[in-house]
C-alpha atoms as a PDB file:
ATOM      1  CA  UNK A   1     100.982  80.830  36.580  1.00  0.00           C
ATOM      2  CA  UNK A   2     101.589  78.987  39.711  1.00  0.00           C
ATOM      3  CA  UNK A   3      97.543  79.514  40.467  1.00  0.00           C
ATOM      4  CA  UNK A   4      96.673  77.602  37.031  1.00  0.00           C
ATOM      5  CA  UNK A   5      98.812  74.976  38.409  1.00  0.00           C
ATOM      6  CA  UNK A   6      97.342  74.773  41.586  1.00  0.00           C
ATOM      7  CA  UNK A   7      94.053  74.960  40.105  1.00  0.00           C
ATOM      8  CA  UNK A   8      94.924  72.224  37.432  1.00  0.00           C
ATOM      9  CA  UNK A   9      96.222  69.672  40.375  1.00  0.00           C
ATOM     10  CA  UNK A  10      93.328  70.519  42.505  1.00  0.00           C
ATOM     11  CA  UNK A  11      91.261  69.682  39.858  1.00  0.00           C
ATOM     12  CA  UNK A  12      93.039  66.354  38.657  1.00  0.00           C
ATOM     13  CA  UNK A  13      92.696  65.179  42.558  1.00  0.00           C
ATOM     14  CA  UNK A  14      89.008  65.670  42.755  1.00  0.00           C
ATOM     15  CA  UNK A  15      88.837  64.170  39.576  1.00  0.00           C
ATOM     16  CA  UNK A  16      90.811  61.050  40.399  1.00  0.00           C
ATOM     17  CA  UNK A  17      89.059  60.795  43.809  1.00  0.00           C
ATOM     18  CA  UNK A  18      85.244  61.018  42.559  1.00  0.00           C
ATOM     19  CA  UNK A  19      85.749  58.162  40.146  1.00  0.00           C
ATOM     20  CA  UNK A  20      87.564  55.777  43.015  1.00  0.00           C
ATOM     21  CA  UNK A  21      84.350  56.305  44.551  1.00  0.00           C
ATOM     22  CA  UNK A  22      82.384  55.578  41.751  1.00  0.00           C
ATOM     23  CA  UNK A  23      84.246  52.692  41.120  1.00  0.00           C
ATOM     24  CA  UNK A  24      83.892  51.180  44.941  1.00  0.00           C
ATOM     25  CA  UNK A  25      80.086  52.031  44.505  1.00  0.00           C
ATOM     26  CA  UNK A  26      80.024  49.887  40.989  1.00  0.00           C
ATOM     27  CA  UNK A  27      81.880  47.269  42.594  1.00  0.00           C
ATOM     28  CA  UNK A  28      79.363  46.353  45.655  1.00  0.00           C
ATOM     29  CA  UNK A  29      76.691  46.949  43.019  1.00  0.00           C
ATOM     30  CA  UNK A  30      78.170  43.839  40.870  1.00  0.00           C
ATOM     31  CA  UNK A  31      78.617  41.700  44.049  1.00  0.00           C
ATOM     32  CA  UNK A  32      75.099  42.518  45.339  1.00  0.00           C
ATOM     33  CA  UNK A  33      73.621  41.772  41.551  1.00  0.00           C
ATOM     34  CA  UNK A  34      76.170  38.384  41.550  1.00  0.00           C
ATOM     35  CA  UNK A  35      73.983  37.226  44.882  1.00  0.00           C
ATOM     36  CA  UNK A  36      71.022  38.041  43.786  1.00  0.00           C
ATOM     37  CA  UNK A  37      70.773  36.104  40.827  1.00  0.00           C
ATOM     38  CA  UNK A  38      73.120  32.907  42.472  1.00  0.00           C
ATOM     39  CA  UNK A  39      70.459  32.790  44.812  1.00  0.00           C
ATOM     40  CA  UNK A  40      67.731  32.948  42.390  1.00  0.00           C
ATOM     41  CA  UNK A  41      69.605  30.433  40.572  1.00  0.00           C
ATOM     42  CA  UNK A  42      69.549  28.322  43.289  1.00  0.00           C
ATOM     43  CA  UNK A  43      65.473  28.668  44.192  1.00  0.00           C
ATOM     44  CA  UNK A  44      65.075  27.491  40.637  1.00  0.00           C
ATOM     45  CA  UNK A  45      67.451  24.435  40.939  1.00  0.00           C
ATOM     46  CA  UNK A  46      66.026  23.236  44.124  1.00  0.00           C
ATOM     47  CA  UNK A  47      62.416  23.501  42.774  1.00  0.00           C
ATOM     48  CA  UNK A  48      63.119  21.965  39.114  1.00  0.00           C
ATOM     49  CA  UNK A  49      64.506  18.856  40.777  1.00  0.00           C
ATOM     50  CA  UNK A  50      61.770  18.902  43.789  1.00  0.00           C
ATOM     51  CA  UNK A  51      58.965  18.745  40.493  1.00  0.00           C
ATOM     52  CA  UNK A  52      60.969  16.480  38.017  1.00  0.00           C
ATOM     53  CA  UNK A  53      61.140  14.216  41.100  1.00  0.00           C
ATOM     54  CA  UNK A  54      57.163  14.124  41.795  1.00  0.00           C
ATOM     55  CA  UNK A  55      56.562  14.204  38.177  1.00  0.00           C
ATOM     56  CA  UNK A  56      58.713  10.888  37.713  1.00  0.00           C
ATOM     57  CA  UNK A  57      57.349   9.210  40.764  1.00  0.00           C
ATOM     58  CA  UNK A  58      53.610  10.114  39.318  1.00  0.00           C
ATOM     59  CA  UNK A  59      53.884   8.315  36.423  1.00  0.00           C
ATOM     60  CA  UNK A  60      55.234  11.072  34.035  1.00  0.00           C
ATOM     61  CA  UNK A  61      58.684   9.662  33.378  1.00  0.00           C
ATOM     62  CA  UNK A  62      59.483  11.875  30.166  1.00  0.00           C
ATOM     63  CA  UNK A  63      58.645  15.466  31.690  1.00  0.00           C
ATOM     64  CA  UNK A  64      60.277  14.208  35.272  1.00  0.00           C
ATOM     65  CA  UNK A  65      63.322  12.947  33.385  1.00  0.00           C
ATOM     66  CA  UNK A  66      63.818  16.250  31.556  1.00  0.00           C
ATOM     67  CA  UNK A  67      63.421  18.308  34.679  1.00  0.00           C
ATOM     68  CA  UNK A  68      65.590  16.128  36.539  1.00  0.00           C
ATOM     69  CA  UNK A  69      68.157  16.663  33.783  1.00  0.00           C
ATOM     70  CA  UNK A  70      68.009  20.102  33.421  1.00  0.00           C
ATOM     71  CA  UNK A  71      67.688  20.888  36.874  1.00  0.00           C
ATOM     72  CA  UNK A  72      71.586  19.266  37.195  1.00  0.00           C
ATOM     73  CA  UNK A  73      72.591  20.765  34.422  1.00  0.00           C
ATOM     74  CA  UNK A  74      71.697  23.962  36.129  1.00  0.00           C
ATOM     75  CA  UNK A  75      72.777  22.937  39.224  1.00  0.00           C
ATOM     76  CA  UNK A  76      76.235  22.554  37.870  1.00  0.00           C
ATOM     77  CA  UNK A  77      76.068  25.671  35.394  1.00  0.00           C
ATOM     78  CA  UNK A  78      75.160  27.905  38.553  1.00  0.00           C
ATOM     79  CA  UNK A  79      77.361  26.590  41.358  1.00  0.00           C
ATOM     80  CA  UNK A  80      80.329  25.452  39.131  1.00  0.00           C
ATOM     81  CA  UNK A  81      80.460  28.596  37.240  1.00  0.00           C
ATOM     82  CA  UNK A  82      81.608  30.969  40.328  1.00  0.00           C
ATOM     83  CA  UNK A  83      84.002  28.592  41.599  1.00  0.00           C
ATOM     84  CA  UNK A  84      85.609  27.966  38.123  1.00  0.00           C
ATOM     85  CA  UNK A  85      85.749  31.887  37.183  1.00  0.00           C
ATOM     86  CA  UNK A  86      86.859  31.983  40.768  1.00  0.00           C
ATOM     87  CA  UNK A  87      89.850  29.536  39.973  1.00  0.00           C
ATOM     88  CA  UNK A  88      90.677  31.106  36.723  1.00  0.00           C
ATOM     89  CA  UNK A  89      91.063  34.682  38.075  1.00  0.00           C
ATOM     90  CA  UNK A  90      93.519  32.681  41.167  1.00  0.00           C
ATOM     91  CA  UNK A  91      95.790  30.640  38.460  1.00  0.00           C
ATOM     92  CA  UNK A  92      96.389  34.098  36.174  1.00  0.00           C
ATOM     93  CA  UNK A  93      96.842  36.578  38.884  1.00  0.00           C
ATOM     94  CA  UNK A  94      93.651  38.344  38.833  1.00  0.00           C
ATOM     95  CA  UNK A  95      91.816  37.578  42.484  1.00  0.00           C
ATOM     96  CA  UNK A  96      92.823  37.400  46.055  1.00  0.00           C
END
């Protein structure tokens, strides 16, 4: 009797540890994925406003206007959005 309870804790420890591990490993997998795509985010901001600015200075005032627009929408959808889930997680106790 005593080994099945050896056995039995053995096994819930190896158990336990493996998925801390797994979780750790999921976590830097998240953060690497989260700076990938903020700075792909950020490539895309910096060239839709470099192009809606030549396009309005050209001549094409619609297409430059709409790039120019978007590209601060998205400017403000992909640097805001970290910062406010940031600030969020802070005011209800989730985040350091």
């Amino acid at each position: 009797m005593r080994n099945l309870i050896f056995l039995g804790l053995c096994l819930a420890f190896i158990t336990l540890a493996a998925d801390a591990a797994q979780a750790r490993d999921l976590v830097q997998a998240a953060q690497s994925a989260q700076t990938l795509f903020n700075r792909i985010g950020i490539a895309a901001i910096s060239i839709g406003i470099t192009i809606g600015g030549i396009l309005y200075a050209l001549g094409a005032a619609q297409a430059g206007r709409m790039l120019l627009i978007s590209g601060f929408i998205g400017a403000c959808a992909v640097l805001g959005a970290p910062a406010l889930i940031s600030l969020v997680s802070r005011i209800f106790g989730g985040g350091a």
